[in-house]
PDB file of N, CA and C in Angstrom:
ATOM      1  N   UNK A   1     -12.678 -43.090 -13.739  1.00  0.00           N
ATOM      2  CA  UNK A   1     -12.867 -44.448 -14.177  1.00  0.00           C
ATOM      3  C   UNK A   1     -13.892 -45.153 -13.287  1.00  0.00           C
ATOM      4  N   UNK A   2     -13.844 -44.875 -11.756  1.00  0.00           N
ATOM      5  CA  UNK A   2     -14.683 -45.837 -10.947  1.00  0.00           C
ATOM      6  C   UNK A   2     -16.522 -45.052 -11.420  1.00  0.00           C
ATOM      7  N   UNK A   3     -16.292 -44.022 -12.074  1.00  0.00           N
ATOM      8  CA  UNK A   3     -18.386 -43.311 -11.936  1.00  0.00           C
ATOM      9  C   UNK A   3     -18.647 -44.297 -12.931  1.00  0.00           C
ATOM     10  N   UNK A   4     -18.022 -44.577 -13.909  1.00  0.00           N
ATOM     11  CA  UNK A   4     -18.587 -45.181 -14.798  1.00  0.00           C
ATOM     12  C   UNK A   4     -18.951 -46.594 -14.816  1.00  0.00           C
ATOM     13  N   UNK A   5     -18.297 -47.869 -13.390  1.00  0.00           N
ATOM     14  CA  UNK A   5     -18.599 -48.879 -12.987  1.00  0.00           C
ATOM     15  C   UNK A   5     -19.837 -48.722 -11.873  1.00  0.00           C
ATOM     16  N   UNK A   6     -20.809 -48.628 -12.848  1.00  0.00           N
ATOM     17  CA  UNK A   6     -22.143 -48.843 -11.441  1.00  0.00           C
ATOM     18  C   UNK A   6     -23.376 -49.803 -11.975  1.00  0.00           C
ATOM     19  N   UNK A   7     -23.190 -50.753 -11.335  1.00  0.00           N
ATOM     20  CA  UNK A   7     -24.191 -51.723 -11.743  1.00  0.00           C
ATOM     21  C   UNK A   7     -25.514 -51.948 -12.094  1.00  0.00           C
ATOM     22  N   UNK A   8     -26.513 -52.716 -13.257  1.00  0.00           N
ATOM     23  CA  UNK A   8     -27.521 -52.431 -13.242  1.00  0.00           C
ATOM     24  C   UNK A   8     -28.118 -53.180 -12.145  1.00  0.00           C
ATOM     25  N   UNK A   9     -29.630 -52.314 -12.022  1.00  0.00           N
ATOM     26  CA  UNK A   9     -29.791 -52.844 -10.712  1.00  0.00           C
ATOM     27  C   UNK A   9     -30.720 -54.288 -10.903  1.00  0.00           C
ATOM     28  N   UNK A  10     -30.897 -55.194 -10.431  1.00  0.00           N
ATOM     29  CA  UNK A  10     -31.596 -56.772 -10.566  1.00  0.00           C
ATOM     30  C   UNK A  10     -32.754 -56.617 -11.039  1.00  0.00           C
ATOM     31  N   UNK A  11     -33.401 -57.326 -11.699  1.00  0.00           N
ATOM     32  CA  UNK A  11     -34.628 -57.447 -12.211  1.00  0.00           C
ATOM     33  C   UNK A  11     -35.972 -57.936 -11.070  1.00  0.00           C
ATOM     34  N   UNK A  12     -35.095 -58.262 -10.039  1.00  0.00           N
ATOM     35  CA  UNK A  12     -36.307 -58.611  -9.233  1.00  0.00           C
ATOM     36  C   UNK A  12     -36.920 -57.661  -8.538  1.00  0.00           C
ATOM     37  N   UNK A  13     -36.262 -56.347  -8.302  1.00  0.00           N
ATOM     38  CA  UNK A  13     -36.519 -55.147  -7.892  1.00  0.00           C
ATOM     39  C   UNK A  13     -37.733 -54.515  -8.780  1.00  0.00           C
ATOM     40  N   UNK A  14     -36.813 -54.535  -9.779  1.00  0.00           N
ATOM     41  CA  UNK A  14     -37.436 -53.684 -11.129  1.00  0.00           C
ATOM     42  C   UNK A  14     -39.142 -54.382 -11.180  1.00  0.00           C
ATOM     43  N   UNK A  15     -39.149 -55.817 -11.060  1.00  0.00           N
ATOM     44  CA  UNK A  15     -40.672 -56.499 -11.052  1.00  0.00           C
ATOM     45  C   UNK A  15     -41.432 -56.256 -10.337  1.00  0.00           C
ATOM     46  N   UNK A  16     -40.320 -56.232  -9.010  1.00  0.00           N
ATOM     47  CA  UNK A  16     -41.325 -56.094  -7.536  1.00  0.00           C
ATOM     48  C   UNK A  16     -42.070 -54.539  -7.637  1.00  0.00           C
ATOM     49  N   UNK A  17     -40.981 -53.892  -8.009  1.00  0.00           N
ATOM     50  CA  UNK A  17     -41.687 -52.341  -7.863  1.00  0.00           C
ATOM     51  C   UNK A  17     -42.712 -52.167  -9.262  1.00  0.00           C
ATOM     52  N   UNK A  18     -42.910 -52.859 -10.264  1.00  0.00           N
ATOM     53  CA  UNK A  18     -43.731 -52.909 -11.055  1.00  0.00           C
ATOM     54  C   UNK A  18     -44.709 -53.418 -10.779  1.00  0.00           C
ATOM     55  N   UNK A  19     -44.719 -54.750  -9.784  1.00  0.00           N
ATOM     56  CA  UNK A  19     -45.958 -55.250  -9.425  1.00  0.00           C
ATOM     57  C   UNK A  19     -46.964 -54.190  -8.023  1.00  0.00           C
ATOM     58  N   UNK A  20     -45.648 -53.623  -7.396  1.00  0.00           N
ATOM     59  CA  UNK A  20     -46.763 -52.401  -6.392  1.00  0.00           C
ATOM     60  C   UNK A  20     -47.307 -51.779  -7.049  1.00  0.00           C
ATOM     61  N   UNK A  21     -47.043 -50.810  -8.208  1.00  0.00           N
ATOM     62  CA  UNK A  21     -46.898 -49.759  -9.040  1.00  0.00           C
ATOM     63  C   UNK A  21     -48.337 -50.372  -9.567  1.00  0.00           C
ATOM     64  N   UNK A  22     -48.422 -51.725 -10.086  1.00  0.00           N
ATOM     65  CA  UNK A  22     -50.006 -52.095 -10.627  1.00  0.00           C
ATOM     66  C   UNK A  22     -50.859 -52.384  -9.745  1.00  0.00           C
ATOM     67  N   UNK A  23     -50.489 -52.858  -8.536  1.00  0.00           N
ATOM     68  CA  UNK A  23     -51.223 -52.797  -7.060  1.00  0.00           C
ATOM     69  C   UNK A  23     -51.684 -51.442  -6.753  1.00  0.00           C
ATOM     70  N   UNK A  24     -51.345 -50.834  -7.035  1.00  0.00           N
ATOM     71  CA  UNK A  24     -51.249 -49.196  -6.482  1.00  0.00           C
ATOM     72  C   UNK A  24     -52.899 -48.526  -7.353  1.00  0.00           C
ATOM     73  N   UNK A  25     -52.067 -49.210  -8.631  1.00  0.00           N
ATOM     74  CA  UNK A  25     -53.523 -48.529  -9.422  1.00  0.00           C
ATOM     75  C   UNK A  25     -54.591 -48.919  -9.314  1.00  0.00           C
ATOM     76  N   UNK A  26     -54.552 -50.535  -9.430  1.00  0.00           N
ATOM     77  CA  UNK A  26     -55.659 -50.900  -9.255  1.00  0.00           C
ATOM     78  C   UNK A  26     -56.530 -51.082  -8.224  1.00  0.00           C
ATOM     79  N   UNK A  27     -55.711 -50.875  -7.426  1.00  0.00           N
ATOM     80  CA  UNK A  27     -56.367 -50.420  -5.526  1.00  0.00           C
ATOM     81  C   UNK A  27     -57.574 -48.876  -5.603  1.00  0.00           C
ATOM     82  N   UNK A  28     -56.075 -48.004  -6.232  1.00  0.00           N
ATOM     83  CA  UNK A  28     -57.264 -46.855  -6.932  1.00  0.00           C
ATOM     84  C   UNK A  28     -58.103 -46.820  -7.598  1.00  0.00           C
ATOM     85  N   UNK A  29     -58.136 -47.435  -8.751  1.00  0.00           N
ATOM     86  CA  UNK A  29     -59.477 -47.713  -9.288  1.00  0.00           C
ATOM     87  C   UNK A  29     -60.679 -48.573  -8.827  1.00  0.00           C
ATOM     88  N   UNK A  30     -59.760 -49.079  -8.050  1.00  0.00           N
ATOM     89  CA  UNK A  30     -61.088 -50.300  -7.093  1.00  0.00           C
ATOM     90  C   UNK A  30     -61.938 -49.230  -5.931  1.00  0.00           C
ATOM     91  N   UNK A  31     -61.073 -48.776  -5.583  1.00  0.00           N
ATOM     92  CA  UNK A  31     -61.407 -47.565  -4.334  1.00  0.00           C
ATOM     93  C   UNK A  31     -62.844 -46.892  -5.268  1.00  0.00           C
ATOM     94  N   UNK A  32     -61.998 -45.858  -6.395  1.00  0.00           N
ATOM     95  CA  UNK A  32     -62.968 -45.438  -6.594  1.00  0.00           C
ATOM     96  C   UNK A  32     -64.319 -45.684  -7.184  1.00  0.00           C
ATOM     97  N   UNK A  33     -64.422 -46.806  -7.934  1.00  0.00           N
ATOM     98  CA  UNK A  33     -65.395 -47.153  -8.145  1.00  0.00           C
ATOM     99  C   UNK A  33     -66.287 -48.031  -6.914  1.00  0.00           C
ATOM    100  N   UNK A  34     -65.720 -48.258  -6.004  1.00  0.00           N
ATOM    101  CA  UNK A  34     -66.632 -48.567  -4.784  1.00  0.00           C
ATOM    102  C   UNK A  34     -67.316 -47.366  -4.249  1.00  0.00           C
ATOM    103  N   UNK A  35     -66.444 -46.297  -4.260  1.00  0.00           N
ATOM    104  CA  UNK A  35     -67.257 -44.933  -4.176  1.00  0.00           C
ATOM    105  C   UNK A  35     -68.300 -44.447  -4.616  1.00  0.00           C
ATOM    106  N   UNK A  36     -68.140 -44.761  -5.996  1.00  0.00           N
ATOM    107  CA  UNK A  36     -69.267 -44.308  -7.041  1.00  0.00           C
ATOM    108  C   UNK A  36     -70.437 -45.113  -6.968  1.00  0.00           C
ATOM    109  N   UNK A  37     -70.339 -46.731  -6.699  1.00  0.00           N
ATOM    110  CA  UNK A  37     -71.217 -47.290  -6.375  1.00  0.00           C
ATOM    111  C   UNK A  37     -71.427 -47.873  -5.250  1.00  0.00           C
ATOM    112  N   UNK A  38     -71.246 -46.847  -4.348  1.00  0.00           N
ATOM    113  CA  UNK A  38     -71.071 -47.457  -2.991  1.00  0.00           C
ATOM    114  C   UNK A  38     -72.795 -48.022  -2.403  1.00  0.00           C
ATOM    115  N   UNK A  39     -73.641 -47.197  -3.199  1.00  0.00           N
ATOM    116  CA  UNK A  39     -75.256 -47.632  -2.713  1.00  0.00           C
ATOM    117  C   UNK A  39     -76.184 -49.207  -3.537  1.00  0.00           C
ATOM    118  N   UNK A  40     -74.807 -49.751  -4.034  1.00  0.00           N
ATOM    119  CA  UNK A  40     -75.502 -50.927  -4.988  1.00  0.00           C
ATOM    120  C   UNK A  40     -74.439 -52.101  -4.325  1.00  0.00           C
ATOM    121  N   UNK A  41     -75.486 -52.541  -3.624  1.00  0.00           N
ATOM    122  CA  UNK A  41     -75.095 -54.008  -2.868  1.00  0.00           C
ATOM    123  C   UNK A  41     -74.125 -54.914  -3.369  1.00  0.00           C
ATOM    124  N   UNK A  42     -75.303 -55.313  -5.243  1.00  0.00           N
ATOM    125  CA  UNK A  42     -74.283 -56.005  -5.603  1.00  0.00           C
ATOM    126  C   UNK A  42     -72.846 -55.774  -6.456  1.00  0.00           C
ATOM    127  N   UNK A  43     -72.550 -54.155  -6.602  1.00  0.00           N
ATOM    128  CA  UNK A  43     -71.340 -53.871  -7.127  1.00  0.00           C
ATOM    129  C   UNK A  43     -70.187 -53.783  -5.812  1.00  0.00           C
ATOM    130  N   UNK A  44     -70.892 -53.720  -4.349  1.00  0.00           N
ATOM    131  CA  UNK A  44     -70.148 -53.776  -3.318  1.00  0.00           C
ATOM    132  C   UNK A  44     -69.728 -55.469  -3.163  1.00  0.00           C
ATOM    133  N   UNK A  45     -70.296 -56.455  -3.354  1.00  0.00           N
ATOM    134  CA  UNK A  45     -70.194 -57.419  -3.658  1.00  0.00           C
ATOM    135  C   UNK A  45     -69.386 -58.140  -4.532  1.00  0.00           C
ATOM    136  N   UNK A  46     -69.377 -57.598  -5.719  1.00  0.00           N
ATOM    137  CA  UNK A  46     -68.107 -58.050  -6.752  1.00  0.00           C
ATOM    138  C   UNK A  46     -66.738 -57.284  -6.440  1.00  0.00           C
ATOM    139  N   UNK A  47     -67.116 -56.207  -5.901  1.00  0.00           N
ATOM    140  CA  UNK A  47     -65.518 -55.496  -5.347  1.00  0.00           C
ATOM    141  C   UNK A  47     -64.984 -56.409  -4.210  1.00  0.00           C
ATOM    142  N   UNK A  48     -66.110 -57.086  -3.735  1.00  0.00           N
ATOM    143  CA  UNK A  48     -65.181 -57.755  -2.448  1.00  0.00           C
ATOM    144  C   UNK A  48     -64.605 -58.825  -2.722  1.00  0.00           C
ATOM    145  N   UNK A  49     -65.050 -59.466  -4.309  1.00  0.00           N
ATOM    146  CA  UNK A  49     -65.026 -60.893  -4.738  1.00  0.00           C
ATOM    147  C   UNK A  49     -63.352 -60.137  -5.505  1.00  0.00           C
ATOM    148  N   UNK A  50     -63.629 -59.255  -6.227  1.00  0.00           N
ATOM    149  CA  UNK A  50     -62.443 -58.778  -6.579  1.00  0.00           C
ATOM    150  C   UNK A  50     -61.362 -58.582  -5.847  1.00  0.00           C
ATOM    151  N   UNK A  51     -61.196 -57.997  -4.730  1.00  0.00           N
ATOM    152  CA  UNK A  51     -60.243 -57.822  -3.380  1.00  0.00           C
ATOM    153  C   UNK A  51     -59.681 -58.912  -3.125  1.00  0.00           C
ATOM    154  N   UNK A  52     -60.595 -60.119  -3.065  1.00  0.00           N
ATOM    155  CA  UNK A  52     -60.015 -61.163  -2.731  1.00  0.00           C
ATOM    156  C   UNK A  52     -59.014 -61.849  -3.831  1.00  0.00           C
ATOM    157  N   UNK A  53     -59.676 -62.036  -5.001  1.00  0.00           N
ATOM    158  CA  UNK A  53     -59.146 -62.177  -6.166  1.00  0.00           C
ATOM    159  C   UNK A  53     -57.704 -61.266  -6.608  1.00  0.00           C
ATOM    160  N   UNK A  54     -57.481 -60.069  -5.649  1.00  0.00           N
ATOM    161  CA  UNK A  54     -56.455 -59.127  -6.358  1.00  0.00           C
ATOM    162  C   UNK A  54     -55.274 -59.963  -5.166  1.00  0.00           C
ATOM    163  N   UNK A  55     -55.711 -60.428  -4.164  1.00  0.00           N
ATOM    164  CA  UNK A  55     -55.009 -61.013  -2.640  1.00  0.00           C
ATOM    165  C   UNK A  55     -54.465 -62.149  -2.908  1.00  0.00           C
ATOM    166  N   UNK A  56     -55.130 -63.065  -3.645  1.00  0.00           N
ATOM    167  CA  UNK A  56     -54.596 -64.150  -3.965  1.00  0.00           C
ATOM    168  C   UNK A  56     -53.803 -63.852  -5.089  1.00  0.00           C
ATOM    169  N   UNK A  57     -53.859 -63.254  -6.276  1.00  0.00           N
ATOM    170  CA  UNK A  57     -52.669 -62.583  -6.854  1.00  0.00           C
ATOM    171  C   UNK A  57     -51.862 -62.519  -6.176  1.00  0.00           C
ATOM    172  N   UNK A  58     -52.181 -61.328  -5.476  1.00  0.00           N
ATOM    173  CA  UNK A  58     -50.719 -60.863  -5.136  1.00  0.00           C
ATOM    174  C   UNK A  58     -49.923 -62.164  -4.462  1.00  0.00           C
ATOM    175  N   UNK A  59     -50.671 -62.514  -3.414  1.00  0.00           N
ATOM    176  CA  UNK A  59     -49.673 -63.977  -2.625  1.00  0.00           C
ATOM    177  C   UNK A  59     -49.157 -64.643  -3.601  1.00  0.00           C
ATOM    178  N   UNK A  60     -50.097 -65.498  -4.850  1.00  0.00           N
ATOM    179  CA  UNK A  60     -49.098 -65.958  -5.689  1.00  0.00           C
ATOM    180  C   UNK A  60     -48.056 -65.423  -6.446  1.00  0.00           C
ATOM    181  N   UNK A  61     -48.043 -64.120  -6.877  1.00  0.00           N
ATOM    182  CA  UNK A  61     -46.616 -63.985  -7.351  1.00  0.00           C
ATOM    183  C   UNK A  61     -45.682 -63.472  -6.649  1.00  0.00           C
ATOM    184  N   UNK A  62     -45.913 -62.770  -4.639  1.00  0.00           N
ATOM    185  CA  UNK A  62     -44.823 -63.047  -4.473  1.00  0.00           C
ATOM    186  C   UNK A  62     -44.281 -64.248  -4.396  1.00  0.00           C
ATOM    187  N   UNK A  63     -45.438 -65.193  -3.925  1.00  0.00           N
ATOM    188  CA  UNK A  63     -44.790 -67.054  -3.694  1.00  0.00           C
ATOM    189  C   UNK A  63     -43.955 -67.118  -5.083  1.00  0.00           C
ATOM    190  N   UNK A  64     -44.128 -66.559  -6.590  1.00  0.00           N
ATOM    191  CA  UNK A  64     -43.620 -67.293  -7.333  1.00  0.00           C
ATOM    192  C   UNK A  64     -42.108 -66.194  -7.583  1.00  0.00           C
ATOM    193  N   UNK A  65     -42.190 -64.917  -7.148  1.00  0.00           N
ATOM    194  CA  UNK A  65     -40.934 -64.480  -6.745  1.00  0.00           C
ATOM    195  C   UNK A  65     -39.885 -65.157  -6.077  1.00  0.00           C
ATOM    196  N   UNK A  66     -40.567 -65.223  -4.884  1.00  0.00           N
ATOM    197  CA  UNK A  66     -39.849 -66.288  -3.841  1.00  0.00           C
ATOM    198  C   UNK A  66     -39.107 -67.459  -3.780  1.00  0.00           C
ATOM    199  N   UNK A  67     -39.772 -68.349  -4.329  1.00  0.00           N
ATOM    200  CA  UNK A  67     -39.601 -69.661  -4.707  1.00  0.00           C
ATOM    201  C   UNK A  67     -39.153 -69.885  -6.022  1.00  0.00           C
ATOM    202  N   UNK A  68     -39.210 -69.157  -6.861  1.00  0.00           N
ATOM    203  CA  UNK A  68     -39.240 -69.294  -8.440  1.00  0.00           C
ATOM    204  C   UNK A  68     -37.578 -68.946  -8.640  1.00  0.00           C
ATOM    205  N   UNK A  69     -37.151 -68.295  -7.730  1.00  0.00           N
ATOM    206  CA  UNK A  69     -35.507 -67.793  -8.431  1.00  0.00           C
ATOM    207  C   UNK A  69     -34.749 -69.074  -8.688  1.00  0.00           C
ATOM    208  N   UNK A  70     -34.162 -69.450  -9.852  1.00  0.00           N
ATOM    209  CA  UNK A  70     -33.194 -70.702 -10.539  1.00  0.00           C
ATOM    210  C   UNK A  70     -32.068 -70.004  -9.201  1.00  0.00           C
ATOM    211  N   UNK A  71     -31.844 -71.390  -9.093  1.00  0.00           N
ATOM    212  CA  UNK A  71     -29.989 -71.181  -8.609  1.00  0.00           C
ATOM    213  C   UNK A  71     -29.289 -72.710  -9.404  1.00  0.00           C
ATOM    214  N   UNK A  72     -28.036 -72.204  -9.945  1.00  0.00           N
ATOM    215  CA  UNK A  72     -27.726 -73.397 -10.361  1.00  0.00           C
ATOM    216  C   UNK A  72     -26.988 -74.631 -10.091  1.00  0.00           C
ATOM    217  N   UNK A  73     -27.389 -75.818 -10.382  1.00  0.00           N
ATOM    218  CA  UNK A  73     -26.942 -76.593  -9.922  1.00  0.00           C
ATOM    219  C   UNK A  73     -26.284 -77.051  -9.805  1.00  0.00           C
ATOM    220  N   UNK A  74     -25.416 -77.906  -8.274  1.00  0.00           N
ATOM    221  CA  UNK A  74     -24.598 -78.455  -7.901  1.00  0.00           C
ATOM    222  C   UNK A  74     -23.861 -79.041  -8.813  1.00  0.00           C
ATOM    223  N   UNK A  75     -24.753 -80.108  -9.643  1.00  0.00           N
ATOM    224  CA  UNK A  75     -24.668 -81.754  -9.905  1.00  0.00           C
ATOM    225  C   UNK A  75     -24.168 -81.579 -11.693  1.00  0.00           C
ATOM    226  N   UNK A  76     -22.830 -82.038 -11.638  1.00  0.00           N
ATOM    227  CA  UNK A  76     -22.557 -82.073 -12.934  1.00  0.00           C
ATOM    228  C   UNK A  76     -23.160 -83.058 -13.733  1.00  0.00           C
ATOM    229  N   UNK A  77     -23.024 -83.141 -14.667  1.00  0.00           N
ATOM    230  CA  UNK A  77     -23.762 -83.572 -15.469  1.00  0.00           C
ATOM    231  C   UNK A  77     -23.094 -85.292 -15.880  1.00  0.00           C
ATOM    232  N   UNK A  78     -23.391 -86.420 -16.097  1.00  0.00           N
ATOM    233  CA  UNK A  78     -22.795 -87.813 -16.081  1.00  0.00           C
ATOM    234  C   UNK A  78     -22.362 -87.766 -17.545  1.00  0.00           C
ATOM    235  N   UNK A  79     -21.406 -88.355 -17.461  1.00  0.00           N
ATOM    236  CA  UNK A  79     -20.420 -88.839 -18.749  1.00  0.00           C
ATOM    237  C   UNK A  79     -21.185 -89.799 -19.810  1.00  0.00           C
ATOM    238  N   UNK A  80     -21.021 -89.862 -21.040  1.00  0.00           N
ATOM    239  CA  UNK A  80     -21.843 -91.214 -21.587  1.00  0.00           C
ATOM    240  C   UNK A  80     -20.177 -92.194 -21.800  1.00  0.00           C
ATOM    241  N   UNK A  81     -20.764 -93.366 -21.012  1.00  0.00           N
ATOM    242  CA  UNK A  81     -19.721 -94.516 -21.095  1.00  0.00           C
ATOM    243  C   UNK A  81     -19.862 -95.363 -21.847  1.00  0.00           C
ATOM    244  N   UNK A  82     -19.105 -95.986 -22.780  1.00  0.00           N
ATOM    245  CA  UNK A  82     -19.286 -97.334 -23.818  1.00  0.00           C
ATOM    246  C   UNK A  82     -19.321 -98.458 -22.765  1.00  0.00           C
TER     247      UNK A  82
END
């Protein structure tokens, strides 16, 4: 009876490891195409504009991980009085 009580696991996991998982790739594909054009200034240039652009991503959605979880509230809700 107890194998069959095992909890699913949180969704914030499941996101977080989805959001490395697209970090992951697109790191690789950024990699390699800096490779390929590693002798053209200005494609070294938009990769760096990109890097930065993938950085501030990322900070904002862990900030909106972070900060974003509802907890609910205290404060019941007021009566309507005649």
């Amino acid at each position: 009876m107890m194998l069959l009580d095992i909890g699913a696991p949180s969704t914030g996991a499941i996101a977080a490891g989805a959001g490395i998982a697209f970090l992951v790739i697109l790191a690789a594909v950024s990699y390699i195409a800096f490779r390929i054009f590693r002798k053209t200034l200005k494609m070294a240039f938009r990769m760096a504009i990109l890097a930065s652009v993938l950085v501030a991503v990322l900070g904002g959605g862990v900030g909106l991980w972070w900060f974003g979880t509802s907890r609910p509230s205290s404060r019941s809700v007021p009566q309507r009085t005649r």
